[in-house]
C-alpha atoms as a PDB file:
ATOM      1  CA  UNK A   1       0.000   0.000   0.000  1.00  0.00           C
ATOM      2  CA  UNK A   2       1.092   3.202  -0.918  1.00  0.00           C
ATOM      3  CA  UNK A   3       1.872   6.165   1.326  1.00  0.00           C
ATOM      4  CA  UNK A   4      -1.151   8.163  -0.296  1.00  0.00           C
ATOM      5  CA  UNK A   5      -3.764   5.226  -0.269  1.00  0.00           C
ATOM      6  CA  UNK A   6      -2.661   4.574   3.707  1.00  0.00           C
ATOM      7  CA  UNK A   7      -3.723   7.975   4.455  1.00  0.00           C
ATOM      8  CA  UNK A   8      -6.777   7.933   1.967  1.00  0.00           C
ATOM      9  CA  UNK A   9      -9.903   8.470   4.663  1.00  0.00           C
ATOM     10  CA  UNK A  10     -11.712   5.954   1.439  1.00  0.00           C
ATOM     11  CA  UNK A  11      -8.955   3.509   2.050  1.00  0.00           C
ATOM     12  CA  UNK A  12      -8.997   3.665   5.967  1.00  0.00           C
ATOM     13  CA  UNK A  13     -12.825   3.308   5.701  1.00  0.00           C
ATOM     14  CA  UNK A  14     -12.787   0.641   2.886  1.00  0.00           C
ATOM     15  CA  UNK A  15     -10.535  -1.599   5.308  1.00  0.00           C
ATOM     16  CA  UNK A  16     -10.685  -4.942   4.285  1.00  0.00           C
ATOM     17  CA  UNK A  17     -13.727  -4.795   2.103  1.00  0.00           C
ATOM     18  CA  UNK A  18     -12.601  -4.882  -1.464  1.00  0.00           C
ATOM     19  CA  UNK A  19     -13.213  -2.602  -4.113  1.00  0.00           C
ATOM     20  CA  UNK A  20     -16.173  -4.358  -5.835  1.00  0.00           C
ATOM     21  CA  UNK A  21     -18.460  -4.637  -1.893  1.00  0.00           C
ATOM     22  CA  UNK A  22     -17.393  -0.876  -1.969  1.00  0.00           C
ATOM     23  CA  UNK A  23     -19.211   0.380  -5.011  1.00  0.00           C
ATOM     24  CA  UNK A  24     -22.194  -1.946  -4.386  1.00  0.00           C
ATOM     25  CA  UNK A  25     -22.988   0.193  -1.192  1.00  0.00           C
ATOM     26  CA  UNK A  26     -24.260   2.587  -3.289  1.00  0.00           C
ATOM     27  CA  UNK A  27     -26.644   1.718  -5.401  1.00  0.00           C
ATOM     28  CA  UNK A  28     -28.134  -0.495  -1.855  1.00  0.00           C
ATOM     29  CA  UNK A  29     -28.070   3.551  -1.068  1.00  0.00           C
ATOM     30  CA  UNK A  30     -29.701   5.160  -3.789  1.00  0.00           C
ATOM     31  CA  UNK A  31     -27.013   6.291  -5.722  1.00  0.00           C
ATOM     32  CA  UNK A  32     -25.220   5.338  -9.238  1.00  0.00           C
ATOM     33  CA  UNK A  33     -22.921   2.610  -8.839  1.00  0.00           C
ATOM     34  CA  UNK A  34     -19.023   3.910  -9.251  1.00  0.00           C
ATOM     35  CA  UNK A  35     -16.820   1.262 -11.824  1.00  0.00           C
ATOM     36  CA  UNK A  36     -14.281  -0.520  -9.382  1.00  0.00           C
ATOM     37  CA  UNK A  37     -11.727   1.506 -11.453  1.00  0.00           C
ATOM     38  CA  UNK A  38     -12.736   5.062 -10.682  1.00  0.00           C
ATOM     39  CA  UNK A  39     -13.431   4.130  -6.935  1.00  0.00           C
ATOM     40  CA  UNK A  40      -9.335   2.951  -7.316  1.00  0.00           C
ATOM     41  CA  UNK A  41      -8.210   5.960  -8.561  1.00  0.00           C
ATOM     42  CA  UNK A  42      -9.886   7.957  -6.181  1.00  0.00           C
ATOM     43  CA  UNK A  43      -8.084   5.807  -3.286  1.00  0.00           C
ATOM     44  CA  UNK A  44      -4.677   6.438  -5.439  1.00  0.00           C
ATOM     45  CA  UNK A  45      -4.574   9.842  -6.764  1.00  0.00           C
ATOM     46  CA  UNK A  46      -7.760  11.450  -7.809  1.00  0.00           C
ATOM     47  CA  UNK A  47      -9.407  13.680  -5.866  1.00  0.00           C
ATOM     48  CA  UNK A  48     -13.266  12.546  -5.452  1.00  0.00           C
ATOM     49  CA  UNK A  49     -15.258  14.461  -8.340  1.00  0.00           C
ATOM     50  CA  UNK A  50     -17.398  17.483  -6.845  1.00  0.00           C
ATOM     51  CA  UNK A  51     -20.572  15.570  -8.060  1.00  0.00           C
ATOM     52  CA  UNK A  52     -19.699  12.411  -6.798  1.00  0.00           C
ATOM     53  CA  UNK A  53     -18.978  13.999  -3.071  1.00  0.00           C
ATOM     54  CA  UNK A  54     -22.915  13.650  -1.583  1.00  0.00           C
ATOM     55  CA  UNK A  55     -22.719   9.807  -2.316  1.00  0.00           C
ATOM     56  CA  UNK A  56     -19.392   9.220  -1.235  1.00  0.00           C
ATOM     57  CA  UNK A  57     -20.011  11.003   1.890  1.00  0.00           C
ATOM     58  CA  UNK A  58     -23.487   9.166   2.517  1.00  0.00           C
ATOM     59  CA  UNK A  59     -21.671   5.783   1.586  1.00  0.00           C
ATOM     60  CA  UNK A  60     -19.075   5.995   3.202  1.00  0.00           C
ATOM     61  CA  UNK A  61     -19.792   8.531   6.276  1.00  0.00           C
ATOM     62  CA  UNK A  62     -17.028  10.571   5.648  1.00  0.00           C
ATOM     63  CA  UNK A  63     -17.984  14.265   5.814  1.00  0.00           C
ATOM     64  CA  UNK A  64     -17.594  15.826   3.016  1.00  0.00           C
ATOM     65  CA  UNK A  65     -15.415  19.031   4.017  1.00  0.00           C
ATOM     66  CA  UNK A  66     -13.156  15.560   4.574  1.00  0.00           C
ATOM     67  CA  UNK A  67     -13.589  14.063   1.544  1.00  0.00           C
ATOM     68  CA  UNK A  68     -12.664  17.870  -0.257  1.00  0.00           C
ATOM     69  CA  UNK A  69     -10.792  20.253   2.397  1.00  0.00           C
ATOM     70  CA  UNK A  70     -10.927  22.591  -1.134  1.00  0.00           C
ATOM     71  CA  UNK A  71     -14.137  22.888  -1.411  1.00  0.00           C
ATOM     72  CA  UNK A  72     -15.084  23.768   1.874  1.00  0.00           C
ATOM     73  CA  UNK A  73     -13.138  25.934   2.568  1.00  0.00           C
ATOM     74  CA  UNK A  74     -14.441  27.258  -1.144  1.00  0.00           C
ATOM     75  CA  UNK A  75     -18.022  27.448  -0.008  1.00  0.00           C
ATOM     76  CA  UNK A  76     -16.604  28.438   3.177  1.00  0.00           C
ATOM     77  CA  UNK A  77     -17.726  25.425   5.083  1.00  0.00           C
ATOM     78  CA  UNK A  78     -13.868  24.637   6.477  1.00  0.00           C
END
């Protein structure tokens, strides 16, 4: 694991569970499900898509100003 996936709050939440359990929490939560391959990069080295923040964080329960320190403190929500 790298150093950026260790300290990934997706990773830390994702634990054990692999990638594929993951992205079938969502639709079981009313959202789109994510491919296993954008869920990855987002662990690796994307940041989560603006869009895709209210499911992550509902998924997930990771708030979002977590999820994207830049856009909260954008919307002033830091």
């Amino acid at each position: 694991m790298s150093e950026a996936e260790s300290t990934n709050p997706i990773r830390q939440w994702r634990g054990k569970r692999s990638l594929e359990e993951v992205c079938d929490l969502f639709p079981a939560n009313g959202f789109p499900r994510p491919s296993i391959a954008k869920l990855s990069r987002i662990e690796r080295d994307q940041k989560v898509p603006p869009e895709d923040v209210p499911a992550v964080a509902a998924v997930t329960g990771i708030p979002a100003r977590e999820l994207r320190p830049d856009l909260a403190e954008l919307f002033g929500v830091a």
